[in-house]
N, C-alpha and C. Protein backbone atom coordinates (compact mmCIF):
# COMPACT_ATOMS: atom_id res chain seq x y z
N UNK A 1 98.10 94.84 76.43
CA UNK A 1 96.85 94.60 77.13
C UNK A 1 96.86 95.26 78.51
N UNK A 2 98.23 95.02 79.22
CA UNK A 2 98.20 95.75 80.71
C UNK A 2 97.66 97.21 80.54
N UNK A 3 98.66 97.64 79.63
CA UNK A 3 98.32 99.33 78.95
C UNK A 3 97.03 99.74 79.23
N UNK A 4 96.59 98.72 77.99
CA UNK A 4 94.94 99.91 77.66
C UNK A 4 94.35 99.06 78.86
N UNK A 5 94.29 98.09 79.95
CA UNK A 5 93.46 98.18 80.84
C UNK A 5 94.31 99.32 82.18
N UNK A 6 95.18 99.53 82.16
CA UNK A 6 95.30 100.57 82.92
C UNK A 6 95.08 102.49 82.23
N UNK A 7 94.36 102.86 81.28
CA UNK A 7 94.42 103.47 80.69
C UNK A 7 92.28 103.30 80.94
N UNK A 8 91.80 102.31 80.44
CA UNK A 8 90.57 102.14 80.47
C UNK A 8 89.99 102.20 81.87
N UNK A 9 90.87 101.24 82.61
CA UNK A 9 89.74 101.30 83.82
C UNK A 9 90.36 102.64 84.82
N UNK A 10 91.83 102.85 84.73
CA UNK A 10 91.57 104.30 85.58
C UNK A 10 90.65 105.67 85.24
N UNK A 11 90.87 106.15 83.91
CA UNK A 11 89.71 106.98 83.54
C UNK A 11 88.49 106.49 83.77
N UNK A 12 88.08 105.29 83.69
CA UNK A 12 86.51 104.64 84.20
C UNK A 12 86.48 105.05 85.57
N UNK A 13 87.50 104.56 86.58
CA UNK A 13 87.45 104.98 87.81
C UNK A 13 87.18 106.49 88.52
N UNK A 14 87.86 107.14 87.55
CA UNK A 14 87.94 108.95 87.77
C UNK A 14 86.66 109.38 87.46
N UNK A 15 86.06 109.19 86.36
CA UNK A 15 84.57 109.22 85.56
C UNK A 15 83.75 109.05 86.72
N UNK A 16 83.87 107.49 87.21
CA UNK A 16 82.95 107.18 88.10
C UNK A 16 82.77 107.64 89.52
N UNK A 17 84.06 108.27 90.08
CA UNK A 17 83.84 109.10 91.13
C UNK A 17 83.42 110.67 90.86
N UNK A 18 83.91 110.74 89.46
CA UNK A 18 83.55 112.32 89.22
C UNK A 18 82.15 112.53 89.15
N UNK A 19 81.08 111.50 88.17
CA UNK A 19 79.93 111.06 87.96
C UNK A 19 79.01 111.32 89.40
N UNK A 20 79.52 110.32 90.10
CA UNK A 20 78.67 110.08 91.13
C UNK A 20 79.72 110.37 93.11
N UNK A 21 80.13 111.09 93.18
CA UNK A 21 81.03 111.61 94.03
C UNK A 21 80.00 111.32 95.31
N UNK A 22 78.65 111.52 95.51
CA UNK A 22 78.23 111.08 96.92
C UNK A 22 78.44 109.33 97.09
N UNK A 23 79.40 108.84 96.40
CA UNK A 23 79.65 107.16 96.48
C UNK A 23 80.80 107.49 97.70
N UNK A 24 81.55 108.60 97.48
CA UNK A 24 82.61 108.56 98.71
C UNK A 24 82.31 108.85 100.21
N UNK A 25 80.48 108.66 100.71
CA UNK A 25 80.37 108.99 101.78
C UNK A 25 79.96 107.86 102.56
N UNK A 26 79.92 106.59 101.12
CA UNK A 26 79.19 105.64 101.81
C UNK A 26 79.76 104.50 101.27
N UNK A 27 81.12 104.27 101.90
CA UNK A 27 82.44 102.97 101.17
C UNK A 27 81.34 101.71 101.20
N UNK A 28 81.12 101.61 102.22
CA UNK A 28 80.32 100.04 102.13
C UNK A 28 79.20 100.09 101.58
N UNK A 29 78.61 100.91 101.73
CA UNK A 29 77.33 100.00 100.63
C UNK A 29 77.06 101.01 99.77
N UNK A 30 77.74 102.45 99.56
CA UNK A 30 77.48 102.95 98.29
C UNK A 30 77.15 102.28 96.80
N UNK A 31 76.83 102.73 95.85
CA UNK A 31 76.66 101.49 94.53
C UNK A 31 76.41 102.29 93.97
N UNK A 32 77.21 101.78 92.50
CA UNK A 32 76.76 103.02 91.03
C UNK A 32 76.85 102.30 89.88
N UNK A 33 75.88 101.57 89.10
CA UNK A 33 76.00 100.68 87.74
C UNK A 33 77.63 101.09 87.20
N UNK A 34 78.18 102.16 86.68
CA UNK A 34 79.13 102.13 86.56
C UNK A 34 80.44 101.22 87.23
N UNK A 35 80.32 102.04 88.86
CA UNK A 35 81.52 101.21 89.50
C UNK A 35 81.44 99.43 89.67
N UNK A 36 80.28 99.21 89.54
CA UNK A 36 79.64 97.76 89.27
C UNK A 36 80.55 97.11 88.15
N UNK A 37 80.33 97.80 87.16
CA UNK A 37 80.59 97.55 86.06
C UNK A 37 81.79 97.36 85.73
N UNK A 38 82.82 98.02 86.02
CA UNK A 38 84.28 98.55 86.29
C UNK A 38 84.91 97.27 86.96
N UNK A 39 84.48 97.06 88.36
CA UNK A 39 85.11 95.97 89.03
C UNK A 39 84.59 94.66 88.32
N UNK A 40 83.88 94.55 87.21
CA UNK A 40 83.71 93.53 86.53
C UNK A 40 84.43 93.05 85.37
N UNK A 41 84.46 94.66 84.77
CA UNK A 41 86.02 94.20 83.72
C UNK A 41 87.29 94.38 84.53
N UNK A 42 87.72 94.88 85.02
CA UNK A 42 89.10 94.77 85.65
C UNK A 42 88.94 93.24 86.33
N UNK A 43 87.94 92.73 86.97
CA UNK A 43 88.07 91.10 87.45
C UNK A 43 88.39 90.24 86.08
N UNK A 44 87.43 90.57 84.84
CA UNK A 44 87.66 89.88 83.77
C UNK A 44 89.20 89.85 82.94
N UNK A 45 89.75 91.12 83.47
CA UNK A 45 91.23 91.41 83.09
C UNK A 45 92.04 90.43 83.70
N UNK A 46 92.05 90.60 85.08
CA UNK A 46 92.87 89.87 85.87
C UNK A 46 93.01 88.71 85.82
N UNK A 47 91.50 88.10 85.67
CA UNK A 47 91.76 86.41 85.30
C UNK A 47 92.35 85.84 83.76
N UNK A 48 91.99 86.89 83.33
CA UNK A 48 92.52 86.86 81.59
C UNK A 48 94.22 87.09 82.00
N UNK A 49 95.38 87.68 82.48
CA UNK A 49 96.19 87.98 82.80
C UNK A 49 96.36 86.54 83.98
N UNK A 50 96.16 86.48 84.37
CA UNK A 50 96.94 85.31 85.42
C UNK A 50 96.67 83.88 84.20
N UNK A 51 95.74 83.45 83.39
CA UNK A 51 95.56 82.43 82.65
C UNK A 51 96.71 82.36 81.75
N UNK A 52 97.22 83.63 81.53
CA UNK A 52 98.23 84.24 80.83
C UNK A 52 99.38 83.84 81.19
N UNK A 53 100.08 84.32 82.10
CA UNK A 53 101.17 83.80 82.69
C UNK A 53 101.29 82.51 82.96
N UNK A 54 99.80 81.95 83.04
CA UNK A 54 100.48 80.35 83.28
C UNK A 54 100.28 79.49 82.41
N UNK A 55 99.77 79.97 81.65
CA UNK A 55 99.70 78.94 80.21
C UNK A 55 101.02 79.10 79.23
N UNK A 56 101.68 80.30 79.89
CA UNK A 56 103.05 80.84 79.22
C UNK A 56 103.99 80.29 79.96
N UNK A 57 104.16 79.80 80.81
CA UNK A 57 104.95 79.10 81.79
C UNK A 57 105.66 80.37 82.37
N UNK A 58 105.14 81.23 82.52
CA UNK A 58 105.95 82.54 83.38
C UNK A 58 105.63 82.55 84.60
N UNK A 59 105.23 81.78 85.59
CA UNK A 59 104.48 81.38 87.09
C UNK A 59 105.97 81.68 87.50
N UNK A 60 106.74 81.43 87.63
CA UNK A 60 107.79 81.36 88.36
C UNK A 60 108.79 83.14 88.59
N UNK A 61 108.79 83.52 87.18
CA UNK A 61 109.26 84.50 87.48
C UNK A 61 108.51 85.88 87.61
N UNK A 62 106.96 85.65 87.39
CA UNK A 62 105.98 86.50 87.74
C UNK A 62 104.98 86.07 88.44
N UNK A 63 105.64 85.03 90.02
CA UNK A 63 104.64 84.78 90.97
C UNK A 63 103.71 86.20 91.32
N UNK A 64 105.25 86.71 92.03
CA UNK A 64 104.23 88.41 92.14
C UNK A 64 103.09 88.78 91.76
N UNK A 65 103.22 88.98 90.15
CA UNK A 65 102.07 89.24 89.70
C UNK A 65 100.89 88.33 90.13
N UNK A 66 101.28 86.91 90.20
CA UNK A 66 100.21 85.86 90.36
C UNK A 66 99.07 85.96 91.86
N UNK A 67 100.10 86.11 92.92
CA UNK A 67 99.79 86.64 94.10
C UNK A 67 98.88 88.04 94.01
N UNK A 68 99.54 88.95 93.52
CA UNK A 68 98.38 90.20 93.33
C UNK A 68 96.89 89.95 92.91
N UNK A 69 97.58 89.11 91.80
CA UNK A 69 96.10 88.75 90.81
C UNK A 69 94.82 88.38 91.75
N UNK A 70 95.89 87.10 92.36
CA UNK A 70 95.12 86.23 93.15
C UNK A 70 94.16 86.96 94.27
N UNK A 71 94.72 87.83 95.12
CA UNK A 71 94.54 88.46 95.87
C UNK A 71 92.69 89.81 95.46
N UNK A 72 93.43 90.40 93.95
CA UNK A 72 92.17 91.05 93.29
C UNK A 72 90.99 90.29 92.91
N UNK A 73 91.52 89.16 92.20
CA UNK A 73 90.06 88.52 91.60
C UNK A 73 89.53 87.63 93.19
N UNK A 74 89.61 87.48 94.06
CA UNK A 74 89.07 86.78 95.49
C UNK A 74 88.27 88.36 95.71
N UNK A 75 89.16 88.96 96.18
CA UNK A 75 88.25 90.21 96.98
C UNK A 75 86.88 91.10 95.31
N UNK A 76 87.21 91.07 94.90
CA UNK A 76 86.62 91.68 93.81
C UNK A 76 85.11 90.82 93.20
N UNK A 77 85.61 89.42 93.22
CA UNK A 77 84.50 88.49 93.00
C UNK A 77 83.76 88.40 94.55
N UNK A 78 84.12 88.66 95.78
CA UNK A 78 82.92 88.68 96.59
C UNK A 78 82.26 90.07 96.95
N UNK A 79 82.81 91.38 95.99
CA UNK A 79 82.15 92.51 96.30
C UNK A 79 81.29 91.90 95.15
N UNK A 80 81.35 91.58 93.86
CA UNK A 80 80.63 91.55 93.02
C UNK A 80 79.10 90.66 93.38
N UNK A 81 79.42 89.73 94.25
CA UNK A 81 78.37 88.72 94.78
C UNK A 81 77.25 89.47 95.89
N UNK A 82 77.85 90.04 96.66
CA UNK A 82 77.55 90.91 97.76
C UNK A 82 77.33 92.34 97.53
N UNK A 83 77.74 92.94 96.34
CA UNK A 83 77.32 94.37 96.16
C UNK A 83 77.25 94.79 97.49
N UNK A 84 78.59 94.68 98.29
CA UNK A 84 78.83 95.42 99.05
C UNK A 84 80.53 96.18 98.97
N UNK A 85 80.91 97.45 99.19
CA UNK A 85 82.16 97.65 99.09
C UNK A 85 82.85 97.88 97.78
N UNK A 86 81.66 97.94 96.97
CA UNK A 86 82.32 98.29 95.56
C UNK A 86 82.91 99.61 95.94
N UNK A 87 82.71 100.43 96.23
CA UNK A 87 83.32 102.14 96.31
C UNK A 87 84.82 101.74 96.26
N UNK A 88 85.28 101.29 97.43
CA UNK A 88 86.44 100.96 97.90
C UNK A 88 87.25 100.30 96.46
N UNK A 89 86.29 99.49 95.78
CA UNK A 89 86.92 98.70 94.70
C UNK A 89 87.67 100.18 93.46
N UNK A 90 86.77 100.71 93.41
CA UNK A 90 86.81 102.17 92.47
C UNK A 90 87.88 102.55 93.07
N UNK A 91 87.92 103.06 93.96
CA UNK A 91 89.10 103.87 94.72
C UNK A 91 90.53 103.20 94.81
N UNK A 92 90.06 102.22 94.85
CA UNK A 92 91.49 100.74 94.56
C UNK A 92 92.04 101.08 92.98
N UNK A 93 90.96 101.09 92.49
CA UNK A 93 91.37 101.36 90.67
C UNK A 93 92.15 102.67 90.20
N UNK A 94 92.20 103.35 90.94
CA UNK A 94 92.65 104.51 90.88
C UNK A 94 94.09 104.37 90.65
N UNK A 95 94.50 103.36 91.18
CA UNK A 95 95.90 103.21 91.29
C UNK A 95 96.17 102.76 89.73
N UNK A 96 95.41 102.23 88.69
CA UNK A 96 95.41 102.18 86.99
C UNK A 96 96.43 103.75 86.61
N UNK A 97 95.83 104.70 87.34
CA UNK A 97 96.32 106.13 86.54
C UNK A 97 97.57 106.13 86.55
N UNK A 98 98.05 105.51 88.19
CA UNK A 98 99.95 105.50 88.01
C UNK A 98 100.40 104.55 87.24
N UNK A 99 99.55 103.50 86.84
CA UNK A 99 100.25 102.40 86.20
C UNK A 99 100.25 103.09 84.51
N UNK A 100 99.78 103.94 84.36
CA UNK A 100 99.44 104.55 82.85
C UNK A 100 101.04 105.37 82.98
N UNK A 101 101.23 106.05 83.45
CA UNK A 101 102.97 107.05 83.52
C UNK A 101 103.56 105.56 84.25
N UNK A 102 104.05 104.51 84.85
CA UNK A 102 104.85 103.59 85.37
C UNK A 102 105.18 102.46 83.94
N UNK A 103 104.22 102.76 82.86
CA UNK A 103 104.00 102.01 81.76
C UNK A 103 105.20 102.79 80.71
N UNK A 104 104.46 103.92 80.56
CA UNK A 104 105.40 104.99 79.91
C UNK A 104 107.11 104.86 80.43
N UNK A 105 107.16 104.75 81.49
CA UNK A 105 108.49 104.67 82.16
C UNK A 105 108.73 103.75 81.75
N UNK A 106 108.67 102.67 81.55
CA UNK A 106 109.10 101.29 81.50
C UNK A 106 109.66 101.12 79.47
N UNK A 107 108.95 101.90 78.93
CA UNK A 107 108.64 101.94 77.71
C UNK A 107 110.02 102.55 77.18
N UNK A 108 110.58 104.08 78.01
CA UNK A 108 111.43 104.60 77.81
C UNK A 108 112.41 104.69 78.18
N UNK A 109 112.27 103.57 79.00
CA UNK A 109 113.62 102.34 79.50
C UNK A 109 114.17 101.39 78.18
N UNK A 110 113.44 101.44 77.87
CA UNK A 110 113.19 99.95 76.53
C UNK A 110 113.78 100.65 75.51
N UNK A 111 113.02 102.09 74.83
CA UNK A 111 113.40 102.40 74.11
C UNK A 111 115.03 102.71 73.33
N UNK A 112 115.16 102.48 72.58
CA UNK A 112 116.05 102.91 71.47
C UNK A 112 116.83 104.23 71.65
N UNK A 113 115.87 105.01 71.51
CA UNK A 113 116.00 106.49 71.34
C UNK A 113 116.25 106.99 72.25
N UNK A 114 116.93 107.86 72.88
CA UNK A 114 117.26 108.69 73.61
C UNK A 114 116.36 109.82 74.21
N UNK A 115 116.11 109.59 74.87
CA UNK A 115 114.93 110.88 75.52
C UNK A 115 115.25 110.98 77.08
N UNK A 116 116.43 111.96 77.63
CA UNK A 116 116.79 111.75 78.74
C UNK A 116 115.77 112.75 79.52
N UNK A 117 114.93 114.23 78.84
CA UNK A 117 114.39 114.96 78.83
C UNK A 117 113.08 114.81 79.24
N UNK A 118 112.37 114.07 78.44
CA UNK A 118 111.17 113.10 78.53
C UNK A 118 111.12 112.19 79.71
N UNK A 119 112.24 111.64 79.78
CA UNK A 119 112.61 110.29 80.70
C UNK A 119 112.63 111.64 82.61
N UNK A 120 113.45 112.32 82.59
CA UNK A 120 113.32 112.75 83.50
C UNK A 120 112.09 113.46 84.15
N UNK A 121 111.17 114.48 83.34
CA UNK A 121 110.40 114.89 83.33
C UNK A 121 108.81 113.47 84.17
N UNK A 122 108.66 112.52 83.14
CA UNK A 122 107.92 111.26 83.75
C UNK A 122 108.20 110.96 84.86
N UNK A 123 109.94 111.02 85.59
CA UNK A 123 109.88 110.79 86.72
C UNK A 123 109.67 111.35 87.79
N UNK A 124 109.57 112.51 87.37
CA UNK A 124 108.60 113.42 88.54
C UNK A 124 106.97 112.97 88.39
N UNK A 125 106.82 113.57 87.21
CA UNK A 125 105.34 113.32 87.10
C UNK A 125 104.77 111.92 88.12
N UNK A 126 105.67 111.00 87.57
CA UNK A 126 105.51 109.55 88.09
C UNK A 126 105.35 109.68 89.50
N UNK A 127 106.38 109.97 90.12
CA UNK A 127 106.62 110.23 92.26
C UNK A 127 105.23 110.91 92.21
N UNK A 128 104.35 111.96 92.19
CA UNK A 128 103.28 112.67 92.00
C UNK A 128 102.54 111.92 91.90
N UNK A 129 101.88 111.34 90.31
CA UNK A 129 100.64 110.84 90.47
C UNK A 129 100.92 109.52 91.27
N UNK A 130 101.87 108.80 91.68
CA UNK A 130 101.91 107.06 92.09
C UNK A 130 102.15 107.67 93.42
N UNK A 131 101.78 108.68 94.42
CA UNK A 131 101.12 109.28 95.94
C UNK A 131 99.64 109.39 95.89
N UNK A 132 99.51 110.58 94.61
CA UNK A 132 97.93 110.72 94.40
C UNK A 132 97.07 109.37 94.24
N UNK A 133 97.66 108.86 93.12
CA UNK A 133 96.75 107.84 93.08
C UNK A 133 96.70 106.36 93.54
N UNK A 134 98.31 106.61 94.03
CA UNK A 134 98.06 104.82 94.49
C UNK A 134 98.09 104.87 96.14
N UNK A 135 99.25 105.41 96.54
CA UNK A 135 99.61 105.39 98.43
C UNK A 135 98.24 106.30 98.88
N UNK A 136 98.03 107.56 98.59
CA UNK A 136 96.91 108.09 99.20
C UNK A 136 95.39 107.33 99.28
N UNK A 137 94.74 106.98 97.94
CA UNK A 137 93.75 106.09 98.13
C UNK A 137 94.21 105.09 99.25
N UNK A 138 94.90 103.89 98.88
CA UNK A 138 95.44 103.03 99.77
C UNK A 138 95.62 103.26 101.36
N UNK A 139 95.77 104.15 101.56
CA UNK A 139 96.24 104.77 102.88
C UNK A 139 94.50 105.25 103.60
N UNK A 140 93.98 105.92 102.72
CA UNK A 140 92.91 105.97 103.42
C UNK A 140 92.06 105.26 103.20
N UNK A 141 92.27 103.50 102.59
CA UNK A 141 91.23 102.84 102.75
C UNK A 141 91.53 102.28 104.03
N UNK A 142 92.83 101.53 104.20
CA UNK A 142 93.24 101.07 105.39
C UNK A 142 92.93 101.65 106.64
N UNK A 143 93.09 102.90 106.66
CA UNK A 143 92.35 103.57 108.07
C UNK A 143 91.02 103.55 108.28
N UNK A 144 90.13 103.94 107.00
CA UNK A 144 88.46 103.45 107.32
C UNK A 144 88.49 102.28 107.35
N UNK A 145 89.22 100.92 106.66
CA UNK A 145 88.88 99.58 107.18
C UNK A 145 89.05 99.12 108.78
N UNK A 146 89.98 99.78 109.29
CA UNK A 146 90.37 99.43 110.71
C UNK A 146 90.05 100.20 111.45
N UNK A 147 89.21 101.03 110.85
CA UNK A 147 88.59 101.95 111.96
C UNK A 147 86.92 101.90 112.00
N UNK A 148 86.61 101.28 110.76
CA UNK A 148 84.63 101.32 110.64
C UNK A 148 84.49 99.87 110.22
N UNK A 149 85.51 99.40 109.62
CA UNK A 149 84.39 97.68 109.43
C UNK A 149 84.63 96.83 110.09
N UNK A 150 83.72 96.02 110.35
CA UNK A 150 83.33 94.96 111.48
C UNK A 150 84.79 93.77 111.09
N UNK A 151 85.71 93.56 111.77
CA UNK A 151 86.40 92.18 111.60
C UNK A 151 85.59 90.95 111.50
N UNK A 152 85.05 90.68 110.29
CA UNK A 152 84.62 89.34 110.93
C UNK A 152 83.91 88.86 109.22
N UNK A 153 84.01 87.75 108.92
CA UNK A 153 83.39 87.70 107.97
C UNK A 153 84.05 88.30 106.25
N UNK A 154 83.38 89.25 105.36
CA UNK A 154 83.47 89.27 104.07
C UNK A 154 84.48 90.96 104.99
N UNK A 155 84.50 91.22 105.90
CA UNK A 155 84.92 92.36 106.08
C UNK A 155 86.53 92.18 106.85
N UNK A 156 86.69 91.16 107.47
CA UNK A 156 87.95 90.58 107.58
C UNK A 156 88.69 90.12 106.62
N UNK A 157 87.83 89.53 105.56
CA UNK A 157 88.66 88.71 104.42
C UNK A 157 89.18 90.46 103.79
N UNK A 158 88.29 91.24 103.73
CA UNK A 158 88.95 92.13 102.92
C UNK A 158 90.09 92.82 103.60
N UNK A 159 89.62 93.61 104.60
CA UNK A 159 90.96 93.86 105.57
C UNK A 159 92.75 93.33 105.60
N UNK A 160 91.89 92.20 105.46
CA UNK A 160 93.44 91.22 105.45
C UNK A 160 94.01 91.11 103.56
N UNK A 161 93.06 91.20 103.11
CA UNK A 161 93.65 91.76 101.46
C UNK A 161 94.31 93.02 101.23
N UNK A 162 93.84 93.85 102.42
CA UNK A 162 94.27 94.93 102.14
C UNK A 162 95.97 95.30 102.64
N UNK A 163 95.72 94.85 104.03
CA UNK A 163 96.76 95.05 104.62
C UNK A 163 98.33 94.35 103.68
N UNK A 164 97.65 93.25 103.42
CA UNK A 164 98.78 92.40 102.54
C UNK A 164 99.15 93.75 101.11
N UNK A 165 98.23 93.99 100.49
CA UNK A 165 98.47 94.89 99.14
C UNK A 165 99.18 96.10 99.91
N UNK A 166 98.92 96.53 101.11
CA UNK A 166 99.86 97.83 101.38
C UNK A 166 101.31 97.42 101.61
N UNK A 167 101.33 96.36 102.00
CA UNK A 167 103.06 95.53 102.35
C UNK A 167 103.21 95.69 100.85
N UNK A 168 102.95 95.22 100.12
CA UNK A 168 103.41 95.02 98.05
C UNK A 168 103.35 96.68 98.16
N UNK A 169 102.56 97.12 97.82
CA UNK A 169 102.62 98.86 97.27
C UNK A 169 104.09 99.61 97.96
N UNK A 170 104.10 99.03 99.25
CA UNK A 170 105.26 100.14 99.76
C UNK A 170 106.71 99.48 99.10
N UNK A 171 106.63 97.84 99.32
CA UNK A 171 107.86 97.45 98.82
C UNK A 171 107.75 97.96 97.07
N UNK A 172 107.31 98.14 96.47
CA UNK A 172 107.36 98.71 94.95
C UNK A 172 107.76 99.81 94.62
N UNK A 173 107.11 100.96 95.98
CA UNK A 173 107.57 102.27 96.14
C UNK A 173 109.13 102.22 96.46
N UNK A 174 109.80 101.12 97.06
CA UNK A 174 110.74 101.52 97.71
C UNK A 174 112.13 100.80 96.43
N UNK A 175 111.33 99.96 95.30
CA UNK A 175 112.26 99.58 94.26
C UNK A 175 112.41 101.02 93.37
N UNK A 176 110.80 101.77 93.34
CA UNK A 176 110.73 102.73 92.15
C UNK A 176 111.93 103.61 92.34
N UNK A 177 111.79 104.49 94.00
CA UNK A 177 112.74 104.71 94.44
C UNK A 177 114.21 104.82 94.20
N UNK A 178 114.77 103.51 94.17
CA UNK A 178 115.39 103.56 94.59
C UNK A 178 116.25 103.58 93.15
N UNK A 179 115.30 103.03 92.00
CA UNK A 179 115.74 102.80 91.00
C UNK A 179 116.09 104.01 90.14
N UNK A 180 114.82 105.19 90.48
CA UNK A 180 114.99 106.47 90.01
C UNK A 180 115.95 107.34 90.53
N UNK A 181 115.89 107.49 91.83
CA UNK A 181 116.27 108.42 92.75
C UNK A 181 117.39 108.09 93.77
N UNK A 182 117.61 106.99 93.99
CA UNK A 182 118.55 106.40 94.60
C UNK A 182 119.44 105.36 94.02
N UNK A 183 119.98 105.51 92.39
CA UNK A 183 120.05 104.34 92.01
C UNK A 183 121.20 103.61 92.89
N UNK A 184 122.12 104.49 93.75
CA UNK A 184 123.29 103.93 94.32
C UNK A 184 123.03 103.05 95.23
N UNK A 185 121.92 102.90 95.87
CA UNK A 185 121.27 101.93 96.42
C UNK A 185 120.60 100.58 96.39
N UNK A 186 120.46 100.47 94.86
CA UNK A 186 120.67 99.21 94.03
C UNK A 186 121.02 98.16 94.41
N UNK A 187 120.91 97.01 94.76
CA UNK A 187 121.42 96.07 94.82
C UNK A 187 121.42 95.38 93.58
N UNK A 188 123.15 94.58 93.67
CA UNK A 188 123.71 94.70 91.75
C UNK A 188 123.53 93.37 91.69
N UNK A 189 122.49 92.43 91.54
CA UNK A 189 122.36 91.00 91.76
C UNK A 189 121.60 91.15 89.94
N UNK A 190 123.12 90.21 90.09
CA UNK A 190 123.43 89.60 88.28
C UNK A 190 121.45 89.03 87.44
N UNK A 191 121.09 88.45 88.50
CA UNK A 191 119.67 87.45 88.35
C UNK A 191 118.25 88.47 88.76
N UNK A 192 118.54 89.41 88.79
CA UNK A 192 117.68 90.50 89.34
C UNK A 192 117.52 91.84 89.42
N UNK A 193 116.86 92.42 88.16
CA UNK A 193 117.17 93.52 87.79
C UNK A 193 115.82 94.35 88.10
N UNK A 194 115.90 95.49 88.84
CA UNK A 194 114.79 95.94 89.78
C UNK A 194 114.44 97.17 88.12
N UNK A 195 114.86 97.68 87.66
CA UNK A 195 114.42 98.55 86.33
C UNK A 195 113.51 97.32 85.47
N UNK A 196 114.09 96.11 85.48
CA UNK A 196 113.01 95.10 84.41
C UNK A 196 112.16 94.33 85.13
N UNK A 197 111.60 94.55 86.54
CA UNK A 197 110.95 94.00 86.91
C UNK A 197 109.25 94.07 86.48
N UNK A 198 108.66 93.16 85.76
CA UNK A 198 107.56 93.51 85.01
C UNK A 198 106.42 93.90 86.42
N UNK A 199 106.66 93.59 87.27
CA UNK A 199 105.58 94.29 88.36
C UNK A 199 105.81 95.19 89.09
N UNK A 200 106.51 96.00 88.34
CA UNK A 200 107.05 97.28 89.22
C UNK A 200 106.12 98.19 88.23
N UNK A 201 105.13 98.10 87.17
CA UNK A 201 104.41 98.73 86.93
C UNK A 201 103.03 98.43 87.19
N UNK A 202 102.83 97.50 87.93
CA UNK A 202 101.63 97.22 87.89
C UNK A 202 101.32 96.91 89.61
């Protein structure tokens, strides 16, 4: 299910900026039935996914995830109310495309078969698109939030969602890291294995 919604809503996301590209001149109150639409199933995902984990009794070892969740379906359900700031929501989604190759990675971790070829190759690809599509969006929402929207109100609550999701994104970058490219840097804790961490793809 993570899959095809990171597979569905990032191509929705790409579509929808490709579609309608004058949405990137106007973050706050731009609007496009599509991107509308988009931050409506990815909200419907997320709550479907956190109901998930806790009806599974996995709360504990996938707070993380719970916190993220928590964090998307709040900010996402008051752009949806306010049809304000959807753009930003699209541009947030973008980050689906790395989770589509971070999925694959994870897959050929798992796997059986041997594909050291394949396996290496993804991890470039991976460092590449998870800049393009996750730190770069991210990076330049944070600077137009703290540089053009008003603190105060539905524009503070988001701000402060944001800032929190860039603390998570970098610490994730710095497991992917370290796991690919640095594995000597590892920390070897028996109870904590940073390659099986299920939110290191998401």
């Amino acid at each position: 299910v993570s899959f095809a919604h990171s597979v569905l809503a990032g191509l929705w996301a790409l579509f929808s900026l490709w579609h309608s590209p004058e949405l990137l001149s106007d973050i706050q109150d731009g609007y496009s039935v599509s991107g509308h639409l988009l931050v409506c199933f990815s909200s419907g995902y997320f709550i479907h996914d956190t109901l998930d984990i806790i009806f599974n009794h996995q709360s504990r070892s996938s707070w993380e995830y719970l916190v993220h969740h928590a964090m998307a379906i709040s900010a996402f359900v008051s752009l949806i109310i306010t049809g304000r700031f959807l753009v930003a929501a699209v541009l947030l989604l973008l980050v689906e495309v790395s989770n589509i190759f971070l999925t694959v990675r994870m897959l050929l971790k798992m796997s059986n078969v041997p594909s050291p070829a394949l396996y290496e190759a993804n991890k470039y690809i991976n460092l590449v698109v998870y800049f393009a599509f996750r730190l770069a969006p991210q990076a330049y929402l944070t600077c137009y939030f703290l540089r053009h929207v008003e603190l105060q109100g539905q524009g503070a609550f988001l701000t402060a969602n944001l800032l929190l999701l860039d603390a998570m994104i970098l610490m994730y970058f710095s497991r992917l890291l370290r796991s690919d490219f640095f594995p000597s840097l590892r920390k070897g804790s028996a109870g904590r294995d940073v390659d099986g961490e299920k939110f290191l793809i998401d």
